[in-house]
PDB file of N, CA and C in Angstrom:
ATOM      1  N   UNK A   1      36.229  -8.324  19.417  1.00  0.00           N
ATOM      2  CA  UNK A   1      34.782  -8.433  19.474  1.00  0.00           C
ATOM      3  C   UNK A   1      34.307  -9.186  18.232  1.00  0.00           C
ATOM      4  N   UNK A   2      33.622 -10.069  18.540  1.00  0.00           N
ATOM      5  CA  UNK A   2      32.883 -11.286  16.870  1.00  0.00           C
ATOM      6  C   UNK A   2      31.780 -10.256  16.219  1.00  0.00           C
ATOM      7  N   UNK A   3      31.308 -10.440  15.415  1.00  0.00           N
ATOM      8  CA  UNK A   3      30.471  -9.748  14.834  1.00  0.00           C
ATOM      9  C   UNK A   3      29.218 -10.311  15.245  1.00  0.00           C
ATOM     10  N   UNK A   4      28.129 -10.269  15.171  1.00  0.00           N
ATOM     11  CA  UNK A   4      26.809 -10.502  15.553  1.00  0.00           C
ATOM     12  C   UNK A   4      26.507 -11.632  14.606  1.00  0.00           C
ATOM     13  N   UNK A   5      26.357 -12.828  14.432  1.00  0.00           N
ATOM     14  CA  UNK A   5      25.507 -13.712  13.494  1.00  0.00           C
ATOM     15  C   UNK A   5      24.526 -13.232  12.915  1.00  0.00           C
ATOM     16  N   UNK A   6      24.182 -13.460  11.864  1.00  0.00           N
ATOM     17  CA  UNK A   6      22.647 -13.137  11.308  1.00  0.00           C
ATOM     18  C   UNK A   6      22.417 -14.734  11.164  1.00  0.00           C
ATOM     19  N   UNK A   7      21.385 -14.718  11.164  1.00  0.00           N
ATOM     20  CA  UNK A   7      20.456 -16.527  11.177  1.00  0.00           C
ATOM     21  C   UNK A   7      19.966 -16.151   9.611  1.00  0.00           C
ATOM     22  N   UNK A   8      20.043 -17.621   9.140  1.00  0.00           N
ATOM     23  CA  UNK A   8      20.315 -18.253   7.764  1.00  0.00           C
ATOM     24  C   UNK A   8      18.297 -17.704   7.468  1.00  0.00           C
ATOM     25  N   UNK A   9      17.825 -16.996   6.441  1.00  0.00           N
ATOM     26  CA  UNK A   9      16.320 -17.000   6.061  1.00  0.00           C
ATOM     27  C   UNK A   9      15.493 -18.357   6.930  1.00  0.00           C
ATOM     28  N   UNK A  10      14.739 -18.494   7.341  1.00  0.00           N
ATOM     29  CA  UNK A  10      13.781 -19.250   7.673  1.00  0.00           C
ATOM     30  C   UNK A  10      12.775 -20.051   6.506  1.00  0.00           C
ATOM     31  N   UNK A  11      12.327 -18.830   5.543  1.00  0.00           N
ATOM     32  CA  UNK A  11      11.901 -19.421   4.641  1.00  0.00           C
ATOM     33  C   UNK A  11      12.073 -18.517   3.378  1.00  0.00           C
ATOM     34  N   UNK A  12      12.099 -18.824   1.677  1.00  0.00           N
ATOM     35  CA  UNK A  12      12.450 -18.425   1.213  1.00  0.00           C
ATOM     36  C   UNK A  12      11.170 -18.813  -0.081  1.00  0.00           C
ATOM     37  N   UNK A  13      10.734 -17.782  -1.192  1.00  0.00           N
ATOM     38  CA  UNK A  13       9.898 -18.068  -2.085  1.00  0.00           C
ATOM     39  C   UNK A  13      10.705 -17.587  -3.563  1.00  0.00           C
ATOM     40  N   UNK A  14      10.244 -18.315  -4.009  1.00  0.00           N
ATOM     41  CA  UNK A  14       9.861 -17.987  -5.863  1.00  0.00           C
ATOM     42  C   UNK A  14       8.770 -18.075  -6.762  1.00  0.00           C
ATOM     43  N   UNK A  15       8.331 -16.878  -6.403  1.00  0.00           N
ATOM     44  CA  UNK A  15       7.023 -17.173  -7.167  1.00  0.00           C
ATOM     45  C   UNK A  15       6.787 -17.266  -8.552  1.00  0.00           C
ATOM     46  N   UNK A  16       6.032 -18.318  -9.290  1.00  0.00           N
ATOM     47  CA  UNK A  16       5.772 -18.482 -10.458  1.00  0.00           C
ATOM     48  C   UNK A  16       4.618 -16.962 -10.477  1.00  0.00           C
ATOM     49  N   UNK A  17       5.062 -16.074 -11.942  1.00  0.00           N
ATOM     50  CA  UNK A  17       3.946 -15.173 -11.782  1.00  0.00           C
ATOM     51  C   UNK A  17       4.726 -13.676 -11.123  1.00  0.00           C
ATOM     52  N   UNK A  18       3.450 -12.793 -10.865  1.00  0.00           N
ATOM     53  CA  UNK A  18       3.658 -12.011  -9.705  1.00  0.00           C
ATOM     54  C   UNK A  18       3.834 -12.330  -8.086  1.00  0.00           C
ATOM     55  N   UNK A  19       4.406 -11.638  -7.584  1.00  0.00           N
ATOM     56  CA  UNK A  19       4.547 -12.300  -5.933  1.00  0.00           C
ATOM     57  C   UNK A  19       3.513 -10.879  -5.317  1.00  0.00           C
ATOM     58  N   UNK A  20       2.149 -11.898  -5.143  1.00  0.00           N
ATOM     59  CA  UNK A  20       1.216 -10.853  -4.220  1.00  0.00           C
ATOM     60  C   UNK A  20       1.739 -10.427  -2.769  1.00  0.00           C
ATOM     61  N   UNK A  21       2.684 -10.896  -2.184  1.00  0.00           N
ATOM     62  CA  UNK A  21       3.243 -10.863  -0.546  1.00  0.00           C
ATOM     63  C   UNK A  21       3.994  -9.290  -1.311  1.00  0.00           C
ATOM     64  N   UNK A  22       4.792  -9.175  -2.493  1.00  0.00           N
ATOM     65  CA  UNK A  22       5.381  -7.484  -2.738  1.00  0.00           C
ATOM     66  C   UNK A  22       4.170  -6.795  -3.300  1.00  0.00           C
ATOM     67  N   UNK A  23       3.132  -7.086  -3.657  1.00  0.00           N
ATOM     68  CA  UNK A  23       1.550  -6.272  -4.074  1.00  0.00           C
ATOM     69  C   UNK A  23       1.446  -5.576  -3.132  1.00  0.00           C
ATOM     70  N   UNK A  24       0.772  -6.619  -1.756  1.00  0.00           N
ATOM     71  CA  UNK A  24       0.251  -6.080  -0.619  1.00  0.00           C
ATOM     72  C   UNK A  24       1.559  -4.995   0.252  1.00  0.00           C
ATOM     73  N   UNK A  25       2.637  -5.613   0.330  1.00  0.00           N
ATOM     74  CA  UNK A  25       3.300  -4.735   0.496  1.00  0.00           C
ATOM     75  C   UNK A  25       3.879  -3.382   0.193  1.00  0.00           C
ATOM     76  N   UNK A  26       3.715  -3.183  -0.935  1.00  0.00           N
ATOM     77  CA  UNK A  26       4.198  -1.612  -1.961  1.00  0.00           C
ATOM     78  C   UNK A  26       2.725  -1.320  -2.120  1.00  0.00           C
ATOM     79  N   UNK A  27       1.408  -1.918  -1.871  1.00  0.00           N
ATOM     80  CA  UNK A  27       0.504  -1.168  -1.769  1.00  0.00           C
ATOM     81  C   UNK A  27       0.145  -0.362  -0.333  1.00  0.00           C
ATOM     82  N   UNK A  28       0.347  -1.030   0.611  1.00  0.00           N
ATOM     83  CA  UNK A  28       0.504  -0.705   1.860  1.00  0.00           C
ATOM     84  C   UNK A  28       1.755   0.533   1.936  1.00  0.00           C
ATOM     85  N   UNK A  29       2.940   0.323   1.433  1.00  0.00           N
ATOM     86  CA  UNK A  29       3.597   1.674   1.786  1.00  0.00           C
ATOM     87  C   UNK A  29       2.697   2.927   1.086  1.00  0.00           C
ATOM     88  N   UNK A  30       2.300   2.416  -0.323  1.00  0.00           N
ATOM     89  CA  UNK A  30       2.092   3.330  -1.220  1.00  0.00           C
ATOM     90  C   UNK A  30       0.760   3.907  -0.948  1.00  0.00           C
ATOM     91  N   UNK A  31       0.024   3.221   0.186  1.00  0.00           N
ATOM     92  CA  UNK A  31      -1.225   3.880   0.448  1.00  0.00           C
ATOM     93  C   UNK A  31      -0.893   4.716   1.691  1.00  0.00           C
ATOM     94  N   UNK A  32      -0.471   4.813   2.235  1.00  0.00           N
ATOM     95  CA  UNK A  32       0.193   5.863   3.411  1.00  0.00           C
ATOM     96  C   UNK A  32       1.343   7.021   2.737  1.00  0.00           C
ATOM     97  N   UNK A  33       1.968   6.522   2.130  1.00  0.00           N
ATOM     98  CA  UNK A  33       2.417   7.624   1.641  1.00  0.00           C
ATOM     99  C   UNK A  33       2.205   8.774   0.639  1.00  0.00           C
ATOM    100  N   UNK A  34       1.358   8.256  -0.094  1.00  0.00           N
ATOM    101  CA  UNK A  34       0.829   8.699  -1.013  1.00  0.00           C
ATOM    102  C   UNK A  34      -0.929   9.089  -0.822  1.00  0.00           C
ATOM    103  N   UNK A  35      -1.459   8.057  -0.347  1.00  0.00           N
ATOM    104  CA  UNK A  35      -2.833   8.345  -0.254  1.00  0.00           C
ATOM    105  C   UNK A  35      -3.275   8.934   0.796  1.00  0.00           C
ATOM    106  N   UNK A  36      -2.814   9.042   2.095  1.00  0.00           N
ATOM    107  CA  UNK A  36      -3.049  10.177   3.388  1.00  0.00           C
ATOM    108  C   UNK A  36      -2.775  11.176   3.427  1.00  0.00           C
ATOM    109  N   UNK A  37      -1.897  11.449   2.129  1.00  0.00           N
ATOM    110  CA  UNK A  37      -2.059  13.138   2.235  1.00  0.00           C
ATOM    111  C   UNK A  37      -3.117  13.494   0.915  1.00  0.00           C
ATOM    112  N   UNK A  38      -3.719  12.488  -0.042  1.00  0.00           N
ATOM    113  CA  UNK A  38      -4.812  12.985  -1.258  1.00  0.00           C
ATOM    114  C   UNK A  38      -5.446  12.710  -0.535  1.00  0.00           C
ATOM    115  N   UNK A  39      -5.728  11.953   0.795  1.00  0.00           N
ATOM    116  CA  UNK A  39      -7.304  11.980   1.486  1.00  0.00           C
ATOM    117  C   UNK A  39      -7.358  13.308   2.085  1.00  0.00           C
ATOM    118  N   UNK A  40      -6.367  13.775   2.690  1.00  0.00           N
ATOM    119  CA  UNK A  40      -6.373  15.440   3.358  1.00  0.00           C
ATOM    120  C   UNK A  40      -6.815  16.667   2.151  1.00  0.00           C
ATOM    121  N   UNK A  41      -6.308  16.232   1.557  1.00  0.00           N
ATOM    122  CA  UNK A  41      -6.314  17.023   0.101  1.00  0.00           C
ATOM    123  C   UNK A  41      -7.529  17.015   0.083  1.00  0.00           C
ATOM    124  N   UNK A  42      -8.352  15.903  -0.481  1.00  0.00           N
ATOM    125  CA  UNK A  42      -9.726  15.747  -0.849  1.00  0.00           C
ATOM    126  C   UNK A  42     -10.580  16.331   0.450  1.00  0.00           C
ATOM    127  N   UNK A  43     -10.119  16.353   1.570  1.00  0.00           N
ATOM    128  CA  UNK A  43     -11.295  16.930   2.403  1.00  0.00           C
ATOM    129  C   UNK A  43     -11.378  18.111   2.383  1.00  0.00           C
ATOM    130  N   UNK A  44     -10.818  18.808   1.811  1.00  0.00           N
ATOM    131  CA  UNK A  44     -10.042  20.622   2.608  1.00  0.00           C
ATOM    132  C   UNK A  44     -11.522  20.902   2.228  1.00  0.00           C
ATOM    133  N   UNK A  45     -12.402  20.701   0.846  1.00  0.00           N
ATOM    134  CA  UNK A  45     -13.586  21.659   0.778  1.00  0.00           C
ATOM    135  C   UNK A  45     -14.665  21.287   1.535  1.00  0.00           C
ATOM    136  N   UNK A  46     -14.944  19.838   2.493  1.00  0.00           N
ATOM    137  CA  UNK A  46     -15.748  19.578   3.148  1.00  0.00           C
ATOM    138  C   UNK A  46     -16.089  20.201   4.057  1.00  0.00           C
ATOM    139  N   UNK A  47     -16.977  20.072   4.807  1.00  0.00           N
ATOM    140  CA  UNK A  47     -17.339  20.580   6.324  1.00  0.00           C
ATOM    141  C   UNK A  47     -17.125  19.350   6.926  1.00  0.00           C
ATOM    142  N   UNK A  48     -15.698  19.300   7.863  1.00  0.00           N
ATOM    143  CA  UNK A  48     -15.979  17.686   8.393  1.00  0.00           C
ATOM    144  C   UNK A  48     -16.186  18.152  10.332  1.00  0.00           C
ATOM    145  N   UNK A  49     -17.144  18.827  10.338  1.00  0.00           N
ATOM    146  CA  UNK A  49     -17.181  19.330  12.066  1.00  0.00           C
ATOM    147  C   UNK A  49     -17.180  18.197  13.476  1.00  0.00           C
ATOM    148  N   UNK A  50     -17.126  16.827  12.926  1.00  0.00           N
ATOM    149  CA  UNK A  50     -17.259  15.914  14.230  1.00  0.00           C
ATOM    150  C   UNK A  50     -15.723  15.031  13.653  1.00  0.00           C
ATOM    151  N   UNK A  51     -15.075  14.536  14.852  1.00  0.00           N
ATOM    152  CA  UNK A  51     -14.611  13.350  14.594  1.00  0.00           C
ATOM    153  C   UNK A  51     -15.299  11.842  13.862  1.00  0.00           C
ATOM    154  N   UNK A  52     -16.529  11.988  13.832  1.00  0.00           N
ATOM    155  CA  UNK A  52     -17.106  10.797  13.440  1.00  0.00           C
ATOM    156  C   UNK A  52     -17.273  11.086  11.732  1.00  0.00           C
ATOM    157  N   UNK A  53     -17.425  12.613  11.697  1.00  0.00           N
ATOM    158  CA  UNK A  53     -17.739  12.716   9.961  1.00  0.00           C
ATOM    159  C   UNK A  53     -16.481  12.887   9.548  1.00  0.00           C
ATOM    160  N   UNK A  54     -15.374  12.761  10.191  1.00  0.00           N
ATOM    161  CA  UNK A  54     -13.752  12.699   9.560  1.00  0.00           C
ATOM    162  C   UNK A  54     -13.735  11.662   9.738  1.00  0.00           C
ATOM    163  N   UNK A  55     -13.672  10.679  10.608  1.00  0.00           N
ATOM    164  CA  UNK A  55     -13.290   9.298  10.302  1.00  0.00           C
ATOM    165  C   UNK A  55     -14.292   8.169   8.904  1.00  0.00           C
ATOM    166  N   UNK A  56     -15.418   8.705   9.110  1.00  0.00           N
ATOM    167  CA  UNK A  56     -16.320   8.134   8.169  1.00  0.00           C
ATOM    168  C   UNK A  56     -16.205   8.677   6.711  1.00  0.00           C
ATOM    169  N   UNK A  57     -15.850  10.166   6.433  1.00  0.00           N
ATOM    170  CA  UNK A  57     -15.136  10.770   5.337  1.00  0.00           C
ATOM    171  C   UNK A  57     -13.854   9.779   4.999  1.00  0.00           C
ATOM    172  N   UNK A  58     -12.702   9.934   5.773  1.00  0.00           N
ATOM    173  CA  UNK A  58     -11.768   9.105   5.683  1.00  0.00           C
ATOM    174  C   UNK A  58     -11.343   7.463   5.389  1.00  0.00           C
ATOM    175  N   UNK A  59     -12.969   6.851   5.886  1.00  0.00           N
ATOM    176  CA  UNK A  59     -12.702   5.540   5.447  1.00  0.00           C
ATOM    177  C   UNK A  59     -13.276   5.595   4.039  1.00  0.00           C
ATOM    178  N   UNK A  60     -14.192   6.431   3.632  1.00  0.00           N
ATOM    179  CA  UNK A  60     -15.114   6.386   2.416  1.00  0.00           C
ATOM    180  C   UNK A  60     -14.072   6.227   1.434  1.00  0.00           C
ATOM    181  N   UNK A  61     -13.360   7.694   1.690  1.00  0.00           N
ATOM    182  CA  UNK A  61     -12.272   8.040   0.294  1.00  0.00           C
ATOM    183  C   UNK A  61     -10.805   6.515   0.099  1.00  0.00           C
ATOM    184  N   UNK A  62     -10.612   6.606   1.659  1.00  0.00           N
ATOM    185  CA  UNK A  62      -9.644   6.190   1.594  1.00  0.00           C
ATOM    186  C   UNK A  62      -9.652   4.457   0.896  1.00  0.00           C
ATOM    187  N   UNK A  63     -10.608   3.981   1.166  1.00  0.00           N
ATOM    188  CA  UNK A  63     -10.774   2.779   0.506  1.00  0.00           C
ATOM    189  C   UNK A  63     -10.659   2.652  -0.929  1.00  0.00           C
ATOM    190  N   UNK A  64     -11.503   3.793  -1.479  1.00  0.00           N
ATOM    191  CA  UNK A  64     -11.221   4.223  -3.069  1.00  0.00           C
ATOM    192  C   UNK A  64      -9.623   3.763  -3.011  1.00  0.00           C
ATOM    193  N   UNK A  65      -8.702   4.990  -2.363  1.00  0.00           N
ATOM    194  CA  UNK A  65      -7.535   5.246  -2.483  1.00  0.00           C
ATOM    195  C   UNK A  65      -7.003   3.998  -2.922  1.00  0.00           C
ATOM    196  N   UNK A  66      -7.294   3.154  -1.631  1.00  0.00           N
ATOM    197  CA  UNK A  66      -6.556   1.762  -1.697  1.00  0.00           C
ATOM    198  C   UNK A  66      -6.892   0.452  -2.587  1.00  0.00           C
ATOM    199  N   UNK A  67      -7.841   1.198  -3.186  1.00  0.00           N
ATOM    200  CA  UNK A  67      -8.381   0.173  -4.330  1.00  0.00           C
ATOM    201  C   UNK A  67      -8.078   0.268  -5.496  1.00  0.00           C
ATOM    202  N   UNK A  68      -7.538   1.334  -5.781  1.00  0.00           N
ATOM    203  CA  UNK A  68      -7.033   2.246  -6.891  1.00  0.00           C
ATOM    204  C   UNK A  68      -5.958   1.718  -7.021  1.00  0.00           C
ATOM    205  N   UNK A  69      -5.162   2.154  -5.941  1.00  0.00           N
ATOM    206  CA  UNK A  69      -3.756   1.555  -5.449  1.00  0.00           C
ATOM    207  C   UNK A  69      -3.027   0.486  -5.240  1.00  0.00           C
ATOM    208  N   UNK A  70      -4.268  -0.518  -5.038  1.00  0.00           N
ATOM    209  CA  UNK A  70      -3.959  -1.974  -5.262  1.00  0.00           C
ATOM    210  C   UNK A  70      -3.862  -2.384  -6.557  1.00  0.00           C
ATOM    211  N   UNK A  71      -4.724  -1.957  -7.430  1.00  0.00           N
ATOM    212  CA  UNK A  71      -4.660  -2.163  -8.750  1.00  0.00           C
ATOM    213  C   UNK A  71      -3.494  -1.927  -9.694  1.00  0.00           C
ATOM    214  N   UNK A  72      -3.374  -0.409  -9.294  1.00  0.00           N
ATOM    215  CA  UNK A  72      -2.279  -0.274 -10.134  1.00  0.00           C
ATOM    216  C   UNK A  72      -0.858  -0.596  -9.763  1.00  0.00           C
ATOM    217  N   UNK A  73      -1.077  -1.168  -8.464  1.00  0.00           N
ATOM    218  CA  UNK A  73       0.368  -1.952  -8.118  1.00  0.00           C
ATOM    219  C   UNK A  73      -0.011  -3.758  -8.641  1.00  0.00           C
ATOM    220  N   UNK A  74      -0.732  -3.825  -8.431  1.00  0.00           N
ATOM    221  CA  UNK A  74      -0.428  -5.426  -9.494  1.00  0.00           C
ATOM    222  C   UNK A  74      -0.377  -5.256 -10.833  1.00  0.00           C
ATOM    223  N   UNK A  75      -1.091  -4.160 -11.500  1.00  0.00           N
ATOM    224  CA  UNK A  75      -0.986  -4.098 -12.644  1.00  0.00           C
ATOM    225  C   UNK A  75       1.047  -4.107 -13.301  1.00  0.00           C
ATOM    226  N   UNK A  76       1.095  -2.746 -12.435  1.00  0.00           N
ATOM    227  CA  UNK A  76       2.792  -3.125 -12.523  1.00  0.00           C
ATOM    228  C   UNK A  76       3.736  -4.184 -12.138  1.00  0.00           C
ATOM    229  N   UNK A  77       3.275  -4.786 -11.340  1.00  0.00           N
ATOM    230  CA  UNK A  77       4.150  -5.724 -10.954  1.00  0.00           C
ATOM    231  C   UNK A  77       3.981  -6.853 -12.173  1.00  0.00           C
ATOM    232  N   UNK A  78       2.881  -7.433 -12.375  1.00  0.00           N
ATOM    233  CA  UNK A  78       2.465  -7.947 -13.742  1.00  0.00           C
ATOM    234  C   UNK A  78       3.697  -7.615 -14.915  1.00  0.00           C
ATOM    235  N   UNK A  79       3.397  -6.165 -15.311  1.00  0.00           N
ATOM    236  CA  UNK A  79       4.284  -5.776 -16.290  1.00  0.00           C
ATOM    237  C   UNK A  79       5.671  -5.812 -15.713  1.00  0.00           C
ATOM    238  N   UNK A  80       6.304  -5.921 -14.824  1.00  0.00           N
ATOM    239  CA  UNK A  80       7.443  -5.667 -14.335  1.00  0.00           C
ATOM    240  C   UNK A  80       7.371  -7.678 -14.356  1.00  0.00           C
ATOM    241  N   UNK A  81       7.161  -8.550 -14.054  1.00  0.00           N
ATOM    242  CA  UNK A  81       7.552  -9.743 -14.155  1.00  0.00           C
ATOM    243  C   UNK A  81       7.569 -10.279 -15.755  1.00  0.00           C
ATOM    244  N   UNK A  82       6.718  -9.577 -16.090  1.00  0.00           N
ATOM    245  CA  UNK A  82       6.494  -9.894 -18.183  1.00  0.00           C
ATOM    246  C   UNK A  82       7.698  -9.180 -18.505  1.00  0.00           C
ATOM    247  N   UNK A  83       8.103  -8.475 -18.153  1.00  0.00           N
ATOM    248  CA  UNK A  83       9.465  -8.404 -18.547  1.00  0.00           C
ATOM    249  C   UNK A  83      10.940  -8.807 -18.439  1.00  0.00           C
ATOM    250  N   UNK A  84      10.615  -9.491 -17.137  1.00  0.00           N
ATOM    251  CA  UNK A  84      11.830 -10.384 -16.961  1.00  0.00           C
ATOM    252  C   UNK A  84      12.279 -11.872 -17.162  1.00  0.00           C
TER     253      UNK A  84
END
């Protein structure tokens, strides 16, 4: 039996700088993993009695979350390329 080919990258980068394509990405894991359960967290003392005041709770905070989160993932990545 041959082994399966893998096909050669399509396209390939080096970014001068930080590479925002791993920002958005490790912010995106890091906002689901991390920030959907401090948005649960943050609601427990609310009264959220409709689906509409949980989803509207949820986008409020959660944007914070991800703004927070964006930041301090470029901030590191920044420091993580100044160091190499």
């Amino acid at each position: 039996m041959q082994p399966a080919s893998v096909p050669e990258p399509v396209e390939t980068t080096d970014p001068d700088g930080v590479d925002f394509g791993r920002v958005m990405q490790l912010t995106f894991v890091y906002t689901i993993v991390i920030g959907a359960p401090l948005v649960a967290l943050v609601s427990i003392p609310f009264s959220l009695p409709t689906w509409g005041d949980r989803a509207t709770f949820a986008i409020r905070i959660g944007a914070i979350v991800w703004f927070v989160t964006s930041i301090a993932v470029y901030l590191l990545e920044r420091r993580r390329v100044a160091e190499s």
